[in-house]
Every structure is written in structure tokens, then in C-alpha cells.
C-alpha atoms as a PDB file:
ATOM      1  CA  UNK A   1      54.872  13.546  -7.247  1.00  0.00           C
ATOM      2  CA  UNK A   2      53.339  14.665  -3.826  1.00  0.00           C
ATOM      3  CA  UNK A   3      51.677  17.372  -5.873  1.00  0.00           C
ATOM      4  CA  UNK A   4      50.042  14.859  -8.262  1.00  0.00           C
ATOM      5  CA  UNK A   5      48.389  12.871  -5.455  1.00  0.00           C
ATOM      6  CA  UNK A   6      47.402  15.858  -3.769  1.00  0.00           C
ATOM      7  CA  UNK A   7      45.748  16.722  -6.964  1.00  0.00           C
ATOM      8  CA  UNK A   8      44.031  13.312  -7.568  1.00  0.00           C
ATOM      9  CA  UNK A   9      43.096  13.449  -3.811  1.00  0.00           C
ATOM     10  CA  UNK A  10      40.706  16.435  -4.168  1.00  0.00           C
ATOM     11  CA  UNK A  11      39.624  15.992  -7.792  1.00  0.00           C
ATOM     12  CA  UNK A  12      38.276  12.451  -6.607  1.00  0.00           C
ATOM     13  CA  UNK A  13      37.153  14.157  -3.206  1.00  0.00           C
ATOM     14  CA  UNK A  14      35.124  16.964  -5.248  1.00  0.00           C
ATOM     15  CA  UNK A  15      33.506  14.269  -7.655  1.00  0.00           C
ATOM     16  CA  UNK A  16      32.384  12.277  -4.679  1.00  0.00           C
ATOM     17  CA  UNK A  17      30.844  15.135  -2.995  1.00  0.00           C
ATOM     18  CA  UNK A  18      29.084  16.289  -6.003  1.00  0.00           C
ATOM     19  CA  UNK A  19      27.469  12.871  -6.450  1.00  0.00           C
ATOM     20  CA  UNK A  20      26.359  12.786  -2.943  1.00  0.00           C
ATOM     21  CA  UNK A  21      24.755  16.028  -2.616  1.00  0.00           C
ATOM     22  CA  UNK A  22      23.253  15.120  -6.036  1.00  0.00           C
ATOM     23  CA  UNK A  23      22.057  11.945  -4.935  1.00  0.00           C
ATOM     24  CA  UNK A  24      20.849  14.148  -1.904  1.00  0.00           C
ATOM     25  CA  UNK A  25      19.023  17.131  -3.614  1.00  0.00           C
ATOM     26  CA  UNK A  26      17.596  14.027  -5.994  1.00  0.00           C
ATOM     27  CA  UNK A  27      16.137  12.384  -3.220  1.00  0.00           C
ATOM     28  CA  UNK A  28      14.762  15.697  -1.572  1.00  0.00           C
ATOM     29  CA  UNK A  29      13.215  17.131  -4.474  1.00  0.00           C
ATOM     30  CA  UNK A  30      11.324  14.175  -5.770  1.00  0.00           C
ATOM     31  CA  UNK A  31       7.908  13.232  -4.241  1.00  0.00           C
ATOM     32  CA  UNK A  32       6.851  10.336  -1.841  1.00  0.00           C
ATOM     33  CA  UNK A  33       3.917   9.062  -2.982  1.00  0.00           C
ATOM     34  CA  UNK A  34       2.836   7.603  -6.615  1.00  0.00           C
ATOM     35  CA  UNK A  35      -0.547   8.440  -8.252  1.00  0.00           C
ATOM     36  CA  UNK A  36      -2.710   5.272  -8.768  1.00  0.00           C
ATOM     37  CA  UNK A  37      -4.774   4.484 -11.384  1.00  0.00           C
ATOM     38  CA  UNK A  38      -8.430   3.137 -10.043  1.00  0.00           C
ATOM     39  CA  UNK A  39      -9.931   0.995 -12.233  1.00  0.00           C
ATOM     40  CA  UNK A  40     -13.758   2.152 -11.739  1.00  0.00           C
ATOM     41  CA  UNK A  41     -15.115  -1.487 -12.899  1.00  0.00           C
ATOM     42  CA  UNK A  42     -12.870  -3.621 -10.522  1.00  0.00           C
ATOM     43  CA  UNK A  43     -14.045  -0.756  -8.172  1.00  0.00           C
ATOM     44  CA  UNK A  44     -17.949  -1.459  -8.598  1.00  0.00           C
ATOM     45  CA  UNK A  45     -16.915  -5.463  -9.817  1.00  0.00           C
ATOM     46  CA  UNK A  46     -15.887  -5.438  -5.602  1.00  0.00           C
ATOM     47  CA  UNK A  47     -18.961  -3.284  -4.272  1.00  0.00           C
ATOM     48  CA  UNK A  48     -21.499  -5.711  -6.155  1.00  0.00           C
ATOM     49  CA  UNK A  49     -19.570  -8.471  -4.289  1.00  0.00           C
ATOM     50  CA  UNK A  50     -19.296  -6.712  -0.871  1.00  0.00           C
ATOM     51  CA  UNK A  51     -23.292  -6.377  -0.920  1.00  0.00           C
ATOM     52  CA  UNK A  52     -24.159 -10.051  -2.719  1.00  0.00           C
ATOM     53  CA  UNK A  53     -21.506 -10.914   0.907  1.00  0.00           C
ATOM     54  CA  UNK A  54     -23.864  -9.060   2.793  1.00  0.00           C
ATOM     55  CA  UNK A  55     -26.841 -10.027   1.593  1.00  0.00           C
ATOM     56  CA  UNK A  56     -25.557 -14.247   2.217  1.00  0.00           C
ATOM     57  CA  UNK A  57     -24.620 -12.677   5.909  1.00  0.00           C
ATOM     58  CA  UNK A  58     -27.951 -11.427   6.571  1.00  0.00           C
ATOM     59  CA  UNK A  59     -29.549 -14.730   4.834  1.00  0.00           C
ATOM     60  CA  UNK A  60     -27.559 -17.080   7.235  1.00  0.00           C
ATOM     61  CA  UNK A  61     -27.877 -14.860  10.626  1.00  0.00           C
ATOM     62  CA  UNK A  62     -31.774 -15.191  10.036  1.00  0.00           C
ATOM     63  CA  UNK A  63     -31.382 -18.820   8.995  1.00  0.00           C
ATOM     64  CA  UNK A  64     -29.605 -19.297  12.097  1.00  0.00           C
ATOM     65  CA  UNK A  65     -31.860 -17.203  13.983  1.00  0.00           C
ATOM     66  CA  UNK A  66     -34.923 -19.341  13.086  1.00  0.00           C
ATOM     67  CA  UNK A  67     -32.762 -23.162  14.221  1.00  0.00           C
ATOM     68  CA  UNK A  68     -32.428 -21.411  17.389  1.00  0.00           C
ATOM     69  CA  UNK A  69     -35.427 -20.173  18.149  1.00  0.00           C
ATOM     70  CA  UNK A  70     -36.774 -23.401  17.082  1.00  0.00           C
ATOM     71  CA  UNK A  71     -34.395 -25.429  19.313  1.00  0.00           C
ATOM     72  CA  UNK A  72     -35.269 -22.801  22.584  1.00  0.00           C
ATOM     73  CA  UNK A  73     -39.112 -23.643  21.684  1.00  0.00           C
ATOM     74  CA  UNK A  74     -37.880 -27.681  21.254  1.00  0.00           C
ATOM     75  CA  UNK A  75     -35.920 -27.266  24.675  1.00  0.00           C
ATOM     76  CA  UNK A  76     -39.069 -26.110  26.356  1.00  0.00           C
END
């Protein structure tokens, strides 16, 4: 009987380190990082919106430019 559960002992001791070191080499041999796909119309869909943004910016700073200027030249 002792000899049975010594037996069951390592069998279940041998399975559980082959699963770690398994699990481990798994782990270890895969990569870290995950290839993207870039979608090269959402890509220029974002740039024509970045510069339409910039172009409003540049629009509104000289708007806002001008009111001041004009309120220094009212103030005076």
C-alpha cells in the first residue's frame, strides 16, 4: 500500500512538473509584441483632419489676434 502512494506521489509530481516547465518554455519561446495591421486610409482619413485642425487653429489665433489688437488700439 505504502508503495502505491509512493508511486501515485511521483507520477502526479512528474506530470505537474512537466506542465510547468511547459507552461514555462511556452511562455519563453513565444514573442511579446503583436504585428498590427495599419489601415493606410484611416491613416491619411486622420492626417487630412490633423491639418483641416490646424488650419481652424491658425484661423482663430489670427482672428483673435486682430480683436486684440483692435481692443489695444480701442484702449488707447
Amino acid at each position: 500500500m505504502k508503495n502505491k502512494k509512493t508511486f501515485i506521489f511521483i507520477v502526479l509530481a512528474l506530470a505537474l512538473t512537466s506542465v510547468l516547465v511547459f507552461v514555462f518554455l511556452k511562455r519563453t519561446t513565444t514573442p511579446r509584441y503583436q504585428y498590427a495591421y495599419i489601415d493606410v486610409q484611416q491613416l491619411v482619413q486622420a492626417y487630412n483632419q490633423t491639418e483641416e485642425f490646424q488650419e481652424l487653429y491658425q484661423k482663430i489665433n489670427e482672428e483673435f489676434n486682430s480683436f486684440n489688437h483692435a481692443l489695444q488700439e480701442e484702449a488707447d
